[in-house]
PDB file of N, CA and C in Angstrom:
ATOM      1  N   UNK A   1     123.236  88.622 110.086  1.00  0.00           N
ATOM      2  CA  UNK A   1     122.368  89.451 109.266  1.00  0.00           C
ATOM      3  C   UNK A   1     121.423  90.240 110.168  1.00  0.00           C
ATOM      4  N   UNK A   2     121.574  91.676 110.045  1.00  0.00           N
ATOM      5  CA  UNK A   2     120.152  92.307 110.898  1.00  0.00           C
ATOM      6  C   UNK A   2     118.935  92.118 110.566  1.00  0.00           C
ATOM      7  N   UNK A   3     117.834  92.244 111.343  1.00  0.00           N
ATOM      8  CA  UNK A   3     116.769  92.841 111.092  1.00  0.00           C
ATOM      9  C   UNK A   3     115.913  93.787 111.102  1.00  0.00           C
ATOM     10  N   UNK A   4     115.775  93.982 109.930  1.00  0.00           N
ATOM     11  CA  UNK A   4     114.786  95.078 108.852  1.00  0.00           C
ATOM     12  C   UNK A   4     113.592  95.363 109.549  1.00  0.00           C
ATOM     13  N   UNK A   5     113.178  94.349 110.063  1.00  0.00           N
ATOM     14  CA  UNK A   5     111.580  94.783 110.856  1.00  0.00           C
ATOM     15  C   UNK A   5     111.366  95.143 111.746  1.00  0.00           C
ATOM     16  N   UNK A   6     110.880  96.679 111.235  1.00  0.00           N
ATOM     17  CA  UNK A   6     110.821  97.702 112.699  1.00  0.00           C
ATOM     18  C   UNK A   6     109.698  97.118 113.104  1.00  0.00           C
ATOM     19  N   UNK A   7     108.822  96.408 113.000  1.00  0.00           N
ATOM     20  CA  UNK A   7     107.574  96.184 113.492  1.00  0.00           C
ATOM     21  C   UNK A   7     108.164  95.419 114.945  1.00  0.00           C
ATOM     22  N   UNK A   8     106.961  96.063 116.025  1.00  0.00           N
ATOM     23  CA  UNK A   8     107.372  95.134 117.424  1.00  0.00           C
ATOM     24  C   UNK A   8     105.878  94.291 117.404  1.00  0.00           C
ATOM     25  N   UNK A   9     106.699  92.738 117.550  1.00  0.00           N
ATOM     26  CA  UNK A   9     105.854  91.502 117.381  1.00  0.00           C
ATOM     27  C   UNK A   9     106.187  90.850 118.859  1.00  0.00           C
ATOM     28  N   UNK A  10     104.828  90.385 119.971  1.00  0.00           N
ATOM     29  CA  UNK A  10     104.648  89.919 120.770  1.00  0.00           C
ATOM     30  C   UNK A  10     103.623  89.110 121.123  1.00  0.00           C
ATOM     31  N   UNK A  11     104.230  87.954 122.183  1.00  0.00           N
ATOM     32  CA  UNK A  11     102.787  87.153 122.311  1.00  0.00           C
ATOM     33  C   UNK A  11     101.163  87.764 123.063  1.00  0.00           C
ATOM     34  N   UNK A  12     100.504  87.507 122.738  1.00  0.00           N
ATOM     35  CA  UNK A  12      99.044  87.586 123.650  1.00  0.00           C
ATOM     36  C   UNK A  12      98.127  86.593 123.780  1.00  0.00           C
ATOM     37  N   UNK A  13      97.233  87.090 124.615  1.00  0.00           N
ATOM     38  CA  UNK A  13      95.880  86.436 124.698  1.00  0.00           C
ATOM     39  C   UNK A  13      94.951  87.243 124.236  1.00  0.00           C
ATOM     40  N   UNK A  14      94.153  86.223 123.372  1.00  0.00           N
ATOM     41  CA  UNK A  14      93.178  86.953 122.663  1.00  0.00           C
ATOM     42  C   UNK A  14      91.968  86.150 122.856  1.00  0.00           C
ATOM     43  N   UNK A  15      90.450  87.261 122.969  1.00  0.00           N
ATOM     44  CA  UNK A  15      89.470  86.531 122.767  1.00  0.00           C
ATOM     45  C   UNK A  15      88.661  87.339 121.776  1.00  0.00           C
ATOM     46  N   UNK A  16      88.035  85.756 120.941  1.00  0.00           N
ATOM     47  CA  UNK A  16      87.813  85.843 119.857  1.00  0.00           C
ATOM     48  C   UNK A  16      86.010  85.209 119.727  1.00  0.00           C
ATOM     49  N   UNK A  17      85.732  85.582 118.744  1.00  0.00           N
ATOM     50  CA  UNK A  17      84.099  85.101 118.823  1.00  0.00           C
ATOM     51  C   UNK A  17      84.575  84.305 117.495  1.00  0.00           C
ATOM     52  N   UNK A  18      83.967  83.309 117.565  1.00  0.00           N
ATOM     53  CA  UNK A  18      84.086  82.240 116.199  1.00  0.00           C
ATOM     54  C   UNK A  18      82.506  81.901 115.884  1.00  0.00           C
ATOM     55  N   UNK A  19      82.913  81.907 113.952  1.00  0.00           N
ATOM     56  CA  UNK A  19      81.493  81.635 113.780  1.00  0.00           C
ATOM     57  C   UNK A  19      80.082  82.818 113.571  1.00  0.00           C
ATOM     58  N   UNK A  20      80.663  83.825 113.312  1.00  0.00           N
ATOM     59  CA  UNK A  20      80.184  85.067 113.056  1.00  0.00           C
ATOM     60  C   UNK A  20      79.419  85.390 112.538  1.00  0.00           C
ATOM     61  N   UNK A  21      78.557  85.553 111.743  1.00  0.00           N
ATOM     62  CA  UNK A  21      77.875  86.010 110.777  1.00  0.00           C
ATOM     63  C   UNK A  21      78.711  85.380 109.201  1.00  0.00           C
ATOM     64  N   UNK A  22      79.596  86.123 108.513  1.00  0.00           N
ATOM     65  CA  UNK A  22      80.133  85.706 107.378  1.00  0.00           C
ATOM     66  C   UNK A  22      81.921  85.738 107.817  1.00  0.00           C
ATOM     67  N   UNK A  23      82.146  86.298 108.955  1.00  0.00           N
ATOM     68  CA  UNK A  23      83.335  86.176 109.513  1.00  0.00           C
ATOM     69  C   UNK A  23      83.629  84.902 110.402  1.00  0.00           C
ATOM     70  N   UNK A  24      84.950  84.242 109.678  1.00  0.00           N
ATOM     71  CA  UNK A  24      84.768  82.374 110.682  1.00  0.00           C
ATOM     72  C   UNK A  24      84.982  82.858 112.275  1.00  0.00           C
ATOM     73  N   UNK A  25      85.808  84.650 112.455  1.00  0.00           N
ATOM     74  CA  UNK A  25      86.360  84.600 113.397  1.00  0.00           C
ATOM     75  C   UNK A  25      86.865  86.009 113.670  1.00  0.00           C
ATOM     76  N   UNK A  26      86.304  86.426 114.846  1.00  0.00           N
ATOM     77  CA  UNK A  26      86.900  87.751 115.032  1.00  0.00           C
ATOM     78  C   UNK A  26      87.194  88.412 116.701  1.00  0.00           C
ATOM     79  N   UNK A  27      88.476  88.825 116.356  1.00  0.00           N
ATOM     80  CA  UNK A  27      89.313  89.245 117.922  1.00  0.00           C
ATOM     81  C   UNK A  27      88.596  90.245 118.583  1.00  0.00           C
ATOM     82  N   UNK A  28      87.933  90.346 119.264  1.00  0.00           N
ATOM     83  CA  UNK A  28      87.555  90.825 120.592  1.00  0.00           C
ATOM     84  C   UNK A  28      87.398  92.208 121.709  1.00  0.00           C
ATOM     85  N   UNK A  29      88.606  91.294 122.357  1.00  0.00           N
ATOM     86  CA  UNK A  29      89.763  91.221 123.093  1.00  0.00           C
ATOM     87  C   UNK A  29      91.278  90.853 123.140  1.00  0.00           C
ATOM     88  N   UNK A  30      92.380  91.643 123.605  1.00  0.00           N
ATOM     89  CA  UNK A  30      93.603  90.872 123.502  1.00  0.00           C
ATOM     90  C   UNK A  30      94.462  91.585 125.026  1.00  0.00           C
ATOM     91  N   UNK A  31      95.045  90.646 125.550  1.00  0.00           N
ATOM     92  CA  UNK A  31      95.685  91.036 126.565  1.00  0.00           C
ATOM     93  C   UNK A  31      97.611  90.438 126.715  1.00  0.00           C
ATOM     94  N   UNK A  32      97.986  91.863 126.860  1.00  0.00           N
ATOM     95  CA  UNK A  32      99.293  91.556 126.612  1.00  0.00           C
ATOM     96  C   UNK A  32     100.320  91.119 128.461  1.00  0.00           C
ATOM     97  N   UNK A  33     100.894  90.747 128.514  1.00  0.00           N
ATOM     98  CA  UNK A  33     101.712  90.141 129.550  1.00  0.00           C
ATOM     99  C   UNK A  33     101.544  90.962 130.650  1.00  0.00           C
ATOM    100  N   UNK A  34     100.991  90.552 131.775  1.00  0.00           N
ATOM    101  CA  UNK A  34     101.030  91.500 132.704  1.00  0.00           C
ATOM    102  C   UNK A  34     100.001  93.211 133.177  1.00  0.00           C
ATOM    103  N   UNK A  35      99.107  93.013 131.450  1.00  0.00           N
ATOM    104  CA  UNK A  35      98.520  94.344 131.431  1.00  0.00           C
ATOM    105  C   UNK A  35      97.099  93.709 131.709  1.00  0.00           C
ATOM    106  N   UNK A  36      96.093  94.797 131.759  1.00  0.00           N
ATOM    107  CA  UNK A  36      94.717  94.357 131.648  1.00  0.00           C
ATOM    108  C   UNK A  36      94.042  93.986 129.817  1.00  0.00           C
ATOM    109  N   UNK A  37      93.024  93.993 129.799  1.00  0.00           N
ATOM    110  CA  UNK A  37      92.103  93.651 128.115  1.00  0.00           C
ATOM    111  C   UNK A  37      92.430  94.624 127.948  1.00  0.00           C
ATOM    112  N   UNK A  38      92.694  95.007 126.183  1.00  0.00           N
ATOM    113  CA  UNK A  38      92.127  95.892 125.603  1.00  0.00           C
ATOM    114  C   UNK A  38      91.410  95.359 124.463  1.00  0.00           C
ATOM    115  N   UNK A  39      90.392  96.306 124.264  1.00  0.00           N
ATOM    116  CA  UNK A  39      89.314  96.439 123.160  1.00  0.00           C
ATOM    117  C   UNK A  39      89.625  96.523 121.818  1.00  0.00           C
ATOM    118  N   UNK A  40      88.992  95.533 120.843  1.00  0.00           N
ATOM    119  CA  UNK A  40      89.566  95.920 119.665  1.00  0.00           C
ATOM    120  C   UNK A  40      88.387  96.682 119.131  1.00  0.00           C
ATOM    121  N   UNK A  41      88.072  97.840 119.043  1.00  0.00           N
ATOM    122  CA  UNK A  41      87.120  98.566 118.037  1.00  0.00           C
ATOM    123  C   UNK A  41      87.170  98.632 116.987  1.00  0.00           C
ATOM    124  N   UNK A  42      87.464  97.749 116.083  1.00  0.00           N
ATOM    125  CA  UNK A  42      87.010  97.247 114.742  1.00  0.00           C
ATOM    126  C   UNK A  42      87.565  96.519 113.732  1.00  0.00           C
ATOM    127  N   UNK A  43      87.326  95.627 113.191  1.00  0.00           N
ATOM    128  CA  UNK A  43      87.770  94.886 112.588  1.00  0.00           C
ATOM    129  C   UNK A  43      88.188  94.957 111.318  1.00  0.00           C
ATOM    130  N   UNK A  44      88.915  95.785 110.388  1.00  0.00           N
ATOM    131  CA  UNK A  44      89.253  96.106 108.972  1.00  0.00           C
ATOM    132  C   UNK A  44      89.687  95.457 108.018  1.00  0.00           C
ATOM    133  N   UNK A  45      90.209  94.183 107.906  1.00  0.00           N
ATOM    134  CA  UNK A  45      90.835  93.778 106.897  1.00  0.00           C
ATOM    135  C   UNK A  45      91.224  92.051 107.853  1.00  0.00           C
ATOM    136  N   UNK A  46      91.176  90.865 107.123  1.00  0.00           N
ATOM    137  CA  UNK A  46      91.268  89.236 107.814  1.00  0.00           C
ATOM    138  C   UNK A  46      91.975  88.887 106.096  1.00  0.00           C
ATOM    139  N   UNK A  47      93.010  88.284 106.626  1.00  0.00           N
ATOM    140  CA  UNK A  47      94.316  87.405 105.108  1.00  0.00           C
ATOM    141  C   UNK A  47      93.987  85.897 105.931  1.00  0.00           C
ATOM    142  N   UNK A  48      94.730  85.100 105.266  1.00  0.00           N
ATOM    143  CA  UNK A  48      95.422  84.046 105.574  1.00  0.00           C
ATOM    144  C   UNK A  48      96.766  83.741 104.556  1.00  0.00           C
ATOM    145  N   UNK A  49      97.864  83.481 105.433  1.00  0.00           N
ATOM    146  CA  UNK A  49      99.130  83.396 104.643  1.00  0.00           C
ATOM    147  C   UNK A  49      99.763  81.847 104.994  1.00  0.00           C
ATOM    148  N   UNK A  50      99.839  81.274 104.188  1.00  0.00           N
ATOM    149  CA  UNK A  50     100.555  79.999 104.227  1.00  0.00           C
ATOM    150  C   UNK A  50     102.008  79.867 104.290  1.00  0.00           C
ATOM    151  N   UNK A  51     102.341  79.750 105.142  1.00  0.00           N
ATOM    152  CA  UNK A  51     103.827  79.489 105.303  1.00  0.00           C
ATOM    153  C   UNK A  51     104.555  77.428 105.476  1.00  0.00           C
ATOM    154  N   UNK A  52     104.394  77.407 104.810  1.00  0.00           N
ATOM    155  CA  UNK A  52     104.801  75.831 104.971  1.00  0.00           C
ATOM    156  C   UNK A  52     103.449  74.842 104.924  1.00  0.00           C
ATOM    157  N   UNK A  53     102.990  74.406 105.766  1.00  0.00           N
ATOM    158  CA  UNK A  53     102.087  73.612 106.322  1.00  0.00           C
ATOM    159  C   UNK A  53     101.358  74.293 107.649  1.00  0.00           C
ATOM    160  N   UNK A  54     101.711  75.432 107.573  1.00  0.00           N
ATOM    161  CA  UNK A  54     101.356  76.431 108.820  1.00  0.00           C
ATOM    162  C   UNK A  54     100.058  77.331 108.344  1.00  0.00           C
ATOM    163  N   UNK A  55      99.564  78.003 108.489  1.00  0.00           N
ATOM    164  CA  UNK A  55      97.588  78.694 107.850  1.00  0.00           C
ATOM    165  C   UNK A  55      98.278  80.030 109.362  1.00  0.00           C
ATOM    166  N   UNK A  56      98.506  81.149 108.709  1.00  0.00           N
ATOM    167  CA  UNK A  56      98.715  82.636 109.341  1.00  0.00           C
ATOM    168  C   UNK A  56      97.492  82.997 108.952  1.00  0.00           C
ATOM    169  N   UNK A  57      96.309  83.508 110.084  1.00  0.00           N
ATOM    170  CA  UNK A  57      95.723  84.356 110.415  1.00  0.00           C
ATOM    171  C   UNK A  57      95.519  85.453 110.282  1.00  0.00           C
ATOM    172  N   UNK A  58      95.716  86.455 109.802  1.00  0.00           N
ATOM    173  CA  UNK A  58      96.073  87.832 109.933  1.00  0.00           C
ATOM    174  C   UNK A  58      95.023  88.700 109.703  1.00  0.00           C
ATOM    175  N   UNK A  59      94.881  89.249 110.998  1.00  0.00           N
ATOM    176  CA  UNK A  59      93.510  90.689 111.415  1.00  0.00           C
ATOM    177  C   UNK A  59      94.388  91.936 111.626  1.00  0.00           C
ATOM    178  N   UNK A  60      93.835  92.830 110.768  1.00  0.00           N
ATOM    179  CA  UNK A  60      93.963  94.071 110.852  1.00  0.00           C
ATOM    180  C   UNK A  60      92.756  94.576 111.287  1.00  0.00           C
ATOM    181  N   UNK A  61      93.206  95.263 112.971  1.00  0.00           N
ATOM    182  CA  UNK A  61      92.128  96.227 113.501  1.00  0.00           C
ATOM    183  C   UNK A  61      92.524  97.613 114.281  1.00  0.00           C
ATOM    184  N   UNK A  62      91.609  98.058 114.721  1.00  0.00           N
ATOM    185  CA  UNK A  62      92.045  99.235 115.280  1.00  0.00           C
ATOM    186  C   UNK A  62      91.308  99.205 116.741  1.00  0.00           C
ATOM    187  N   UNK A  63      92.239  99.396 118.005  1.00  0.00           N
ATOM    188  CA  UNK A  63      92.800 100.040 118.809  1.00  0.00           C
ATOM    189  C   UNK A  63      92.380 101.534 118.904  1.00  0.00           C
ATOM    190  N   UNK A  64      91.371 101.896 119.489  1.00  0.00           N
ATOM    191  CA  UNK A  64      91.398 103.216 119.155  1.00  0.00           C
ATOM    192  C   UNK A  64      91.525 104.236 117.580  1.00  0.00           C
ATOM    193  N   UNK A  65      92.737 104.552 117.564  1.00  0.00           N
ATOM    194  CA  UNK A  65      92.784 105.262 116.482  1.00  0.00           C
ATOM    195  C   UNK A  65      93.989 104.116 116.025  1.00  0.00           C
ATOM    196  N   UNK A  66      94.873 103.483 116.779  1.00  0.00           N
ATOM    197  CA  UNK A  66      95.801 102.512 116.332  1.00  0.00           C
ATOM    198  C   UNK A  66      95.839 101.564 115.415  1.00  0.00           C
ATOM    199  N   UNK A  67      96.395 101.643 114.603  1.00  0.00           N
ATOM    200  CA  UNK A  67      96.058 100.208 113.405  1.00  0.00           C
ATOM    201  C   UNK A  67      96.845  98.904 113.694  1.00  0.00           C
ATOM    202  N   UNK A  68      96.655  98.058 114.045  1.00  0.00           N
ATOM    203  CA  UNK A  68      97.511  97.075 114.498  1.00  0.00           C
ATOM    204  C   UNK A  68      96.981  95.472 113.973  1.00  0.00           C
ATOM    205  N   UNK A  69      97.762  94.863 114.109  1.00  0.00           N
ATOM    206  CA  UNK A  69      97.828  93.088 113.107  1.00  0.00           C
ATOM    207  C   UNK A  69      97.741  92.005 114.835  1.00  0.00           C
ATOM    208  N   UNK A  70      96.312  91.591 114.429  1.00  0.00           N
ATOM    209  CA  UNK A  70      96.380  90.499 115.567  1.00  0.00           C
ATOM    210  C   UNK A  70      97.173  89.144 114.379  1.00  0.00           C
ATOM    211  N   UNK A  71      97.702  88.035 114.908  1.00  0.00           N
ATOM    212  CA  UNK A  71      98.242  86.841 113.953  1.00  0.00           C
ATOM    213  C   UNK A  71      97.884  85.659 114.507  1.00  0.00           C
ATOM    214  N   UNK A  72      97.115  84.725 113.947  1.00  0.00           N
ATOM    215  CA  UNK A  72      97.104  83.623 114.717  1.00  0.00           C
ATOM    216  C   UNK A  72      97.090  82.876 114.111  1.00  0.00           C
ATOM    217  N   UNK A  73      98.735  81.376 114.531  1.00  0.00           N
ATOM    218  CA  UNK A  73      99.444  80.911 114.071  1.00  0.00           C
ATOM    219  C   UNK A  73      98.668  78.863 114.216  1.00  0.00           C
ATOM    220  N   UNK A  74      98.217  78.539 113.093  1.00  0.00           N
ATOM    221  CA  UNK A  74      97.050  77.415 113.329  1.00  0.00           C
ATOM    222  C   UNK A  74      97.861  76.345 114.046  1.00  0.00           C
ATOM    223  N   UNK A  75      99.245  75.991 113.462  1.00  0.00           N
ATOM    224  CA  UNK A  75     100.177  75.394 114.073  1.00  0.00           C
ATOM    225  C   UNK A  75     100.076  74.908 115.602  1.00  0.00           C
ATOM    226  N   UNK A  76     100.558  76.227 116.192  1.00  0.00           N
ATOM    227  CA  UNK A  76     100.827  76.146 117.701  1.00  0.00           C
ATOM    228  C   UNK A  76      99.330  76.763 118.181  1.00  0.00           C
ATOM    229  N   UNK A  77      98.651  77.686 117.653  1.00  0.00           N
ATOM    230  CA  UNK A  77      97.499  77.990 118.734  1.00  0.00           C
ATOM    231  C   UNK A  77      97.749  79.436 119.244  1.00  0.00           C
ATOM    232  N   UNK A  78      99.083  79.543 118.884  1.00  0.00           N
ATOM    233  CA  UNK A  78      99.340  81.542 119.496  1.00  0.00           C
ATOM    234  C   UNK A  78      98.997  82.187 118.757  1.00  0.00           C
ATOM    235  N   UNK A  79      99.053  83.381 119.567  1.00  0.00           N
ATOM    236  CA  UNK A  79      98.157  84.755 118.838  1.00  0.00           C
ATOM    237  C   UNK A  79      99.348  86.463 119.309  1.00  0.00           C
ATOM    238  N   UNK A  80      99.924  86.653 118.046  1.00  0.00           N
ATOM    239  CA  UNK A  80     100.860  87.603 118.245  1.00  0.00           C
ATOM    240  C   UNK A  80     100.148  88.955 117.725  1.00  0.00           C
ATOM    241  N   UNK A  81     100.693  89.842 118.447  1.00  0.00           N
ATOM    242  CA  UNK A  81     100.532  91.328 118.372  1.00  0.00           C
ATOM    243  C   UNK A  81     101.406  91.760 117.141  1.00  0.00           C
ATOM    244  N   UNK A  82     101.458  92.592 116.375  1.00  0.00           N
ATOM    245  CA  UNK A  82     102.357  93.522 115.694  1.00  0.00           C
ATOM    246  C   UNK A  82     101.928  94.904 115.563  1.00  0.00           C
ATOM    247  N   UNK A  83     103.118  95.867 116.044  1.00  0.00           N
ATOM    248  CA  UNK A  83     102.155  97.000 115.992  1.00  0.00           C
ATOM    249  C   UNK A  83     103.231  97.916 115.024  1.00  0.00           C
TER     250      UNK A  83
END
C-alpha cells in the first residue's frame, strides 16, 4: 500500500520551556541532524492526540514565515518535525 503523506516527518532535538505561564510547554528551539538551532518564532496552535496509550503532542508554529508541526511522542520522549 503507498503512502498518501506528502508531509516530510523527521527526528529532532528540541528545546522547550515547561511550565509557562498557562502553556504546560513550549518549543523554543529545534535542531535537526547535523544542522545548527533554529528559532521557533511563535507558537500558534498546541492538540494532544491519543493514539493507544501513547499522549501526541502537537505544536503548530512558525519558522519564519513557515508553518510547521513540532510532535512530541510521551511514550518514547522524541520530538518529530513535520513540515
Amino acid at each position: 500500500m503507498k503512502n498518501f503523506n506528502k508531509n516530510k516527518t523527521e527526528q529532532v532535538e528540541v528545546m522547550a520551556l515547561f511550565g509557562y505561564e498557562m502553556t504546560p510547554c513550549q518549543p523554543l528551539t529545534f535542531r535537526r541532524r547535523g544542522e545548527s538551532e533554529t528559532e521557533v518564532t511563535e507558537l500558534l496552535q498546541t492538540q494532544i492526540r491519543f493514539a493507544g496509550e501513547v499522549a501526541l503532542h502537537i505544536f503548530d508554529v512558525l519558522i519564519g514565515r513557515e508553518r510547521v508541526q513540532l510532535e512530541f511522542n510521551s511514550r518514547d520522549l522524541s520530538w518529530h518535525l513535520t513540515q
